[in-house]
PDB file of N, CA and C in Angstrom:
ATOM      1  N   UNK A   1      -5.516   5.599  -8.770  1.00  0.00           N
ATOM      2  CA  UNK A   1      -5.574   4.360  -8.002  1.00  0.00           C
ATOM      3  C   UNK A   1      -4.612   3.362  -8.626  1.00  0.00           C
ATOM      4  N   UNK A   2      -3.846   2.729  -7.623  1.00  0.00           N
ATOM      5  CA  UNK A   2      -2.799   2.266  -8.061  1.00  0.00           C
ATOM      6  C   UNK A   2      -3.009   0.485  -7.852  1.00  0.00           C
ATOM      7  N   UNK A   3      -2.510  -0.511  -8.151  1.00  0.00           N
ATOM      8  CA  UNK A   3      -3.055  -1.369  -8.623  1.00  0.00           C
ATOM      9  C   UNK A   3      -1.392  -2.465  -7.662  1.00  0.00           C
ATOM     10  N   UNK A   4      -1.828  -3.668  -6.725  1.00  0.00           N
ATOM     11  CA  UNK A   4      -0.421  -4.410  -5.927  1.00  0.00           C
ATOM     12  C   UNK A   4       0.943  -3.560  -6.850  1.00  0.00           C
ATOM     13  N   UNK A   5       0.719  -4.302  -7.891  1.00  0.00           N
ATOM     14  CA  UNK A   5       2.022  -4.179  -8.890  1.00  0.00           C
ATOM     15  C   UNK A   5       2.563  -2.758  -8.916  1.00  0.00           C
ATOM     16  N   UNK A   6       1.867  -2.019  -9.605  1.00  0.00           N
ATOM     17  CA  UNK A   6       1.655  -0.685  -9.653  1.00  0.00           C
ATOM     18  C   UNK A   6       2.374  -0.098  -8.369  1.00  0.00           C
ATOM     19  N   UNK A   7       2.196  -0.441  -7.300  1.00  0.00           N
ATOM     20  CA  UNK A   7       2.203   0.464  -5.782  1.00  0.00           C
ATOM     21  C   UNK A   7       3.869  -0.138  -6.001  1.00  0.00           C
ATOM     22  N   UNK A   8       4.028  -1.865  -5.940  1.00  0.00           N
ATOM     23  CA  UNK A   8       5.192  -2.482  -5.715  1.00  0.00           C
ATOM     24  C   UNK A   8       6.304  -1.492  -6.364  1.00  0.00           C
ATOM     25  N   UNK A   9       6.062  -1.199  -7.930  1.00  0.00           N
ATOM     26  CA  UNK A   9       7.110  -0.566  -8.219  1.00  0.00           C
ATOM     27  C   UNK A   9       7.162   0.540  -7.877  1.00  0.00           C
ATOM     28  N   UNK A  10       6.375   1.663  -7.492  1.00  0.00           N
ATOM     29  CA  UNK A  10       6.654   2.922  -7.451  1.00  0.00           C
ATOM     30  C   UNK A  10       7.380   2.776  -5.966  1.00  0.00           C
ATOM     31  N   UNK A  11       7.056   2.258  -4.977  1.00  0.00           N
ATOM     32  CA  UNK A  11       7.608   2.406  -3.962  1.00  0.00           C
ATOM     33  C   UNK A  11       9.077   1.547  -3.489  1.00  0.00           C
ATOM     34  N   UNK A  12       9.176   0.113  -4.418  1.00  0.00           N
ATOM     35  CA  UNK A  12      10.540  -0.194  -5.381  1.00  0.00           C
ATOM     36  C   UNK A  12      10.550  -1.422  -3.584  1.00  0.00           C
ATOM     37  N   UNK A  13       9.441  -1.762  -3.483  1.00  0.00           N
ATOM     38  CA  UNK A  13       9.392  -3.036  -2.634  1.00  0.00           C
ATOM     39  C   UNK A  13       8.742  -4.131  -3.253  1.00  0.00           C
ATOM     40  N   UNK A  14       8.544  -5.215  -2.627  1.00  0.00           N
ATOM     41  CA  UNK A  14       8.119  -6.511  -3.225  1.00  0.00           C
ATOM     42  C   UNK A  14       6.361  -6.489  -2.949  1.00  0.00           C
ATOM     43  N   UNK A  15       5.499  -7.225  -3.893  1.00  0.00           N
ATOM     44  CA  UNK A  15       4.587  -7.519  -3.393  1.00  0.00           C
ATOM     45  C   UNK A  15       4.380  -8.522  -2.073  1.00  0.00           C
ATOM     46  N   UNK A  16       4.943  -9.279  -1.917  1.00  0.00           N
ATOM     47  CA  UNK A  16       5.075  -9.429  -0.166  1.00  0.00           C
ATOM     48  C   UNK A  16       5.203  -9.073   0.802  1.00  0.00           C
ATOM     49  N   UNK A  17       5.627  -7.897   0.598  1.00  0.00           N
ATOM     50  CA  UNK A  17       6.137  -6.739   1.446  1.00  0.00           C
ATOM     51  C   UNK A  17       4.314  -5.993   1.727  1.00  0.00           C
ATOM     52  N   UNK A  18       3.715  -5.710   0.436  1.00  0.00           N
ATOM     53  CA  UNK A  18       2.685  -5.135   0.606  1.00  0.00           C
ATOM     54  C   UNK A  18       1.880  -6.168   0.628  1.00  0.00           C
ATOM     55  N   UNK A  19       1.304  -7.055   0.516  1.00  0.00           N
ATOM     56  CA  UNK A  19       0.537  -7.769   1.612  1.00  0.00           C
ATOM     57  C   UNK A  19       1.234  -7.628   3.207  1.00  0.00           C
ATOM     58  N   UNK A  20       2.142  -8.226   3.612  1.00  0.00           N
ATOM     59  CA  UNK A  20       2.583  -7.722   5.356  1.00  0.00           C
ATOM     60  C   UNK A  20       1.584  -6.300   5.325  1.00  0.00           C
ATOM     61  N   UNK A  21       2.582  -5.009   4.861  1.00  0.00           N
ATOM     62  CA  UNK A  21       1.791  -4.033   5.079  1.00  0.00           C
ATOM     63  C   UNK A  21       0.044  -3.765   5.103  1.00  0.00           C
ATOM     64  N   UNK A  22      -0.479  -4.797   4.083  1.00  0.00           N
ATOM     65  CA  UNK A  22      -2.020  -4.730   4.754  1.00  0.00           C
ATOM     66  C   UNK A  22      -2.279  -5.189   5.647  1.00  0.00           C
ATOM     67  N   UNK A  23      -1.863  -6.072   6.567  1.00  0.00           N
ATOM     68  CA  UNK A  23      -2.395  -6.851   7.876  1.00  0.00           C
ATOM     69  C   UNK A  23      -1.981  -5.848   8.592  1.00  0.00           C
ATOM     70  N   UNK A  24      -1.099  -5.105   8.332  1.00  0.00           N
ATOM     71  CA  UNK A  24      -1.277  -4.257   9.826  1.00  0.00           C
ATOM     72  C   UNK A  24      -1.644  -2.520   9.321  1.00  0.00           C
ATOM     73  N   UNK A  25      -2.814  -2.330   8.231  1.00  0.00           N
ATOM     74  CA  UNK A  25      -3.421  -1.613   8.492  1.00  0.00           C
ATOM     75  C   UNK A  25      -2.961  -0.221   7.610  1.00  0.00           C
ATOM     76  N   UNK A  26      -2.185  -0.523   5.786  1.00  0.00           N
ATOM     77  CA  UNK A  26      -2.255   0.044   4.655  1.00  0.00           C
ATOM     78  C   UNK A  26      -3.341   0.705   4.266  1.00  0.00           C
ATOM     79  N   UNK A  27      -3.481   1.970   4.054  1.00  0.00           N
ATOM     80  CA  UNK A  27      -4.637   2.143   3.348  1.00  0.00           C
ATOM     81  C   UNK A  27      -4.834   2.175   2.174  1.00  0.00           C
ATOM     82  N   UNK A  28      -6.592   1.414   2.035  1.00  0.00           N
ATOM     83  CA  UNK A  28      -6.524   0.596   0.593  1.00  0.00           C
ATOM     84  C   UNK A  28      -7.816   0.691   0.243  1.00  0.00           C
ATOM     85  N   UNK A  29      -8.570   0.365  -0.781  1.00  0.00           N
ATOM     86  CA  UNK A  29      -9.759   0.457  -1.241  1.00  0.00           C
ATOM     87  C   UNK A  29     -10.102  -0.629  -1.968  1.00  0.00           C
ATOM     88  N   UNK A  30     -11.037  -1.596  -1.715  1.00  0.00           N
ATOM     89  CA  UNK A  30     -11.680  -2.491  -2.526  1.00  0.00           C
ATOM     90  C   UNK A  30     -12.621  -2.316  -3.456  1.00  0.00           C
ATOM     91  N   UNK A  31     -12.794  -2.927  -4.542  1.00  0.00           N
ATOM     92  CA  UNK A  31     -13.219  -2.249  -5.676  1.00  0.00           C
ATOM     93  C   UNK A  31     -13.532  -4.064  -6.327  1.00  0.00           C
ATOM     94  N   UNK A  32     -14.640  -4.363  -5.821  1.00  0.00           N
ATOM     95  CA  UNK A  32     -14.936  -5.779  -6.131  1.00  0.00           C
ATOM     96  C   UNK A  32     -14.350  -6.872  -5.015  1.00  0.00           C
ATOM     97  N   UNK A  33     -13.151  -7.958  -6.151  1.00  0.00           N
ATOM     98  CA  UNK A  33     -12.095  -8.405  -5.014  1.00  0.00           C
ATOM     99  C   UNK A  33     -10.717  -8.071  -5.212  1.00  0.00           C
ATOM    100  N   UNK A  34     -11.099  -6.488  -6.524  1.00  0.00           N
ATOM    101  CA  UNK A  34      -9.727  -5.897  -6.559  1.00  0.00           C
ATOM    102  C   UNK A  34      -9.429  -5.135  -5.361  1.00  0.00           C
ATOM    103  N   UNK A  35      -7.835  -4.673  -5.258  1.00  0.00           N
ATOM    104  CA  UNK A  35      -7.790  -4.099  -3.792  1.00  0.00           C
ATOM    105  C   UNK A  35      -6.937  -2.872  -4.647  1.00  0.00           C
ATOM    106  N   UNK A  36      -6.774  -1.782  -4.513  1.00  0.00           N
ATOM    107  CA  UNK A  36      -6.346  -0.061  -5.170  1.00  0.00           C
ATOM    108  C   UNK A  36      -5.396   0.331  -3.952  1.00  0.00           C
ATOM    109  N   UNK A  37      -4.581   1.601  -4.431  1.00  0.00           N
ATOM    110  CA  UNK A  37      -4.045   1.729  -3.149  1.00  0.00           C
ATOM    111  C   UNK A  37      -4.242   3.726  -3.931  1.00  0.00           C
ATOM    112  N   UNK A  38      -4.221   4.387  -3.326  1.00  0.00           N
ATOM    113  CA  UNK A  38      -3.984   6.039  -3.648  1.00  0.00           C
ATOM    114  C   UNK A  38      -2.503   5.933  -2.976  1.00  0.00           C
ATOM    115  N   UNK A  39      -1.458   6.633  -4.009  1.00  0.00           N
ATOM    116  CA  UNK A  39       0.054   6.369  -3.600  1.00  0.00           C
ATOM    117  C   UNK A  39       0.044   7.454  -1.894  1.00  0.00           C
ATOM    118  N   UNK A  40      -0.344   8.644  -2.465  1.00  0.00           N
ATOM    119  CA  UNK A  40      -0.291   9.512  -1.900  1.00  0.00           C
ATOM    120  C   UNK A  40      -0.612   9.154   0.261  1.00  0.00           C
ATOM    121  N   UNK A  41      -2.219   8.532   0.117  1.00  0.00           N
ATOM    122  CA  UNK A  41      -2.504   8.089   1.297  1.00  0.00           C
ATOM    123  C   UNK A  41      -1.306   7.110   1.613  1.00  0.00           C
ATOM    124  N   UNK A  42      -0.602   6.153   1.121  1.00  0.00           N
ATOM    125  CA  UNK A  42       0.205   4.938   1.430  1.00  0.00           C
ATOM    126  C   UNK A  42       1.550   5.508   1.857  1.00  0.00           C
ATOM    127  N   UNK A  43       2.219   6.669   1.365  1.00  0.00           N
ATOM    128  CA  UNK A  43       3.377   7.424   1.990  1.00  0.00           C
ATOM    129  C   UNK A  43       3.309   8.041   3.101  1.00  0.00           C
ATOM    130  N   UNK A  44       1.988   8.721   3.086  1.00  0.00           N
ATOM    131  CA  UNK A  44       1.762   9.090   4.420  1.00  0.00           C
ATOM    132  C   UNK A  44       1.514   8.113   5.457  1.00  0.00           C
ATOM    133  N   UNK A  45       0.924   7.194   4.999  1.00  0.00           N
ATOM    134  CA  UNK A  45       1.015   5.779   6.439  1.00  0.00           C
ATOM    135  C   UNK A  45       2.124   5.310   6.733  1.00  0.00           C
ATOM    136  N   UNK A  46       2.862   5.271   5.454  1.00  0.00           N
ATOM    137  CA  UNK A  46       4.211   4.624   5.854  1.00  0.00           C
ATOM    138  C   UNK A  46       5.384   5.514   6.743  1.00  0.00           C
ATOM    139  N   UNK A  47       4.838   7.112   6.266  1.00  0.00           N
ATOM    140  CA  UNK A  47       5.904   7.864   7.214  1.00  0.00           C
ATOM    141  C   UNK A  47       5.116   8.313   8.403  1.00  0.00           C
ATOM    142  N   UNK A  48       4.174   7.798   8.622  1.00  0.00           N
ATOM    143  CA  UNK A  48       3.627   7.775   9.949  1.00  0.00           C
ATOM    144  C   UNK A  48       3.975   6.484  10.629  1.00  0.00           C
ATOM    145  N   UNK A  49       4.518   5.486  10.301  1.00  0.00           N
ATOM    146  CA  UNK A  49       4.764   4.405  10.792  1.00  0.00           C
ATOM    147  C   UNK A  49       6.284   4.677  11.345  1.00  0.00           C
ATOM    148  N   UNK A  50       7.041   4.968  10.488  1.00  0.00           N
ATOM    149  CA  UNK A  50       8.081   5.691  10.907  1.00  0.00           C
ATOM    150  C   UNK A  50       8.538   6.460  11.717  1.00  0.00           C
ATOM    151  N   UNK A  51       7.481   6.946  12.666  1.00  0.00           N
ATOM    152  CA  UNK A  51       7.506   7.879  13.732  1.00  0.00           C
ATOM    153  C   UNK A  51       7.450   7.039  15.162  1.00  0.00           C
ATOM    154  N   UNK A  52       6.512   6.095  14.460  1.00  0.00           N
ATOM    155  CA  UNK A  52       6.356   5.342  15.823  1.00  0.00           C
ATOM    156  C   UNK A  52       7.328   4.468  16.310  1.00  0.00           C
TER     157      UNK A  52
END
């Protein structure tokens, strides 16, 4: 479980970028009022977004 920052760099975008991407529906996991991301699920949304 990967952590804003964490996700920001591996995927080498801004954390602004990934907030946008949660409003329209990142998958993510809350864990208190921390928010996690699994890299793995988040590539696949993103190259499913890509299709559309």
């Amino acid at each position: 479980m990967l952590t804003k920052k964490e996700l920001a760099e591996e995927l080498k975008i801004s954390i602004p970028t990934i907030d946008r991407q949660l409003k329209l529906g990142m998958p993510h996991v809350k864990i208190g009022k921390a928010i996690r991301f699994e890299l793995e699920e988040v590539i696949k949304w993103l190259k499913g977004r890509d299709n559309e």
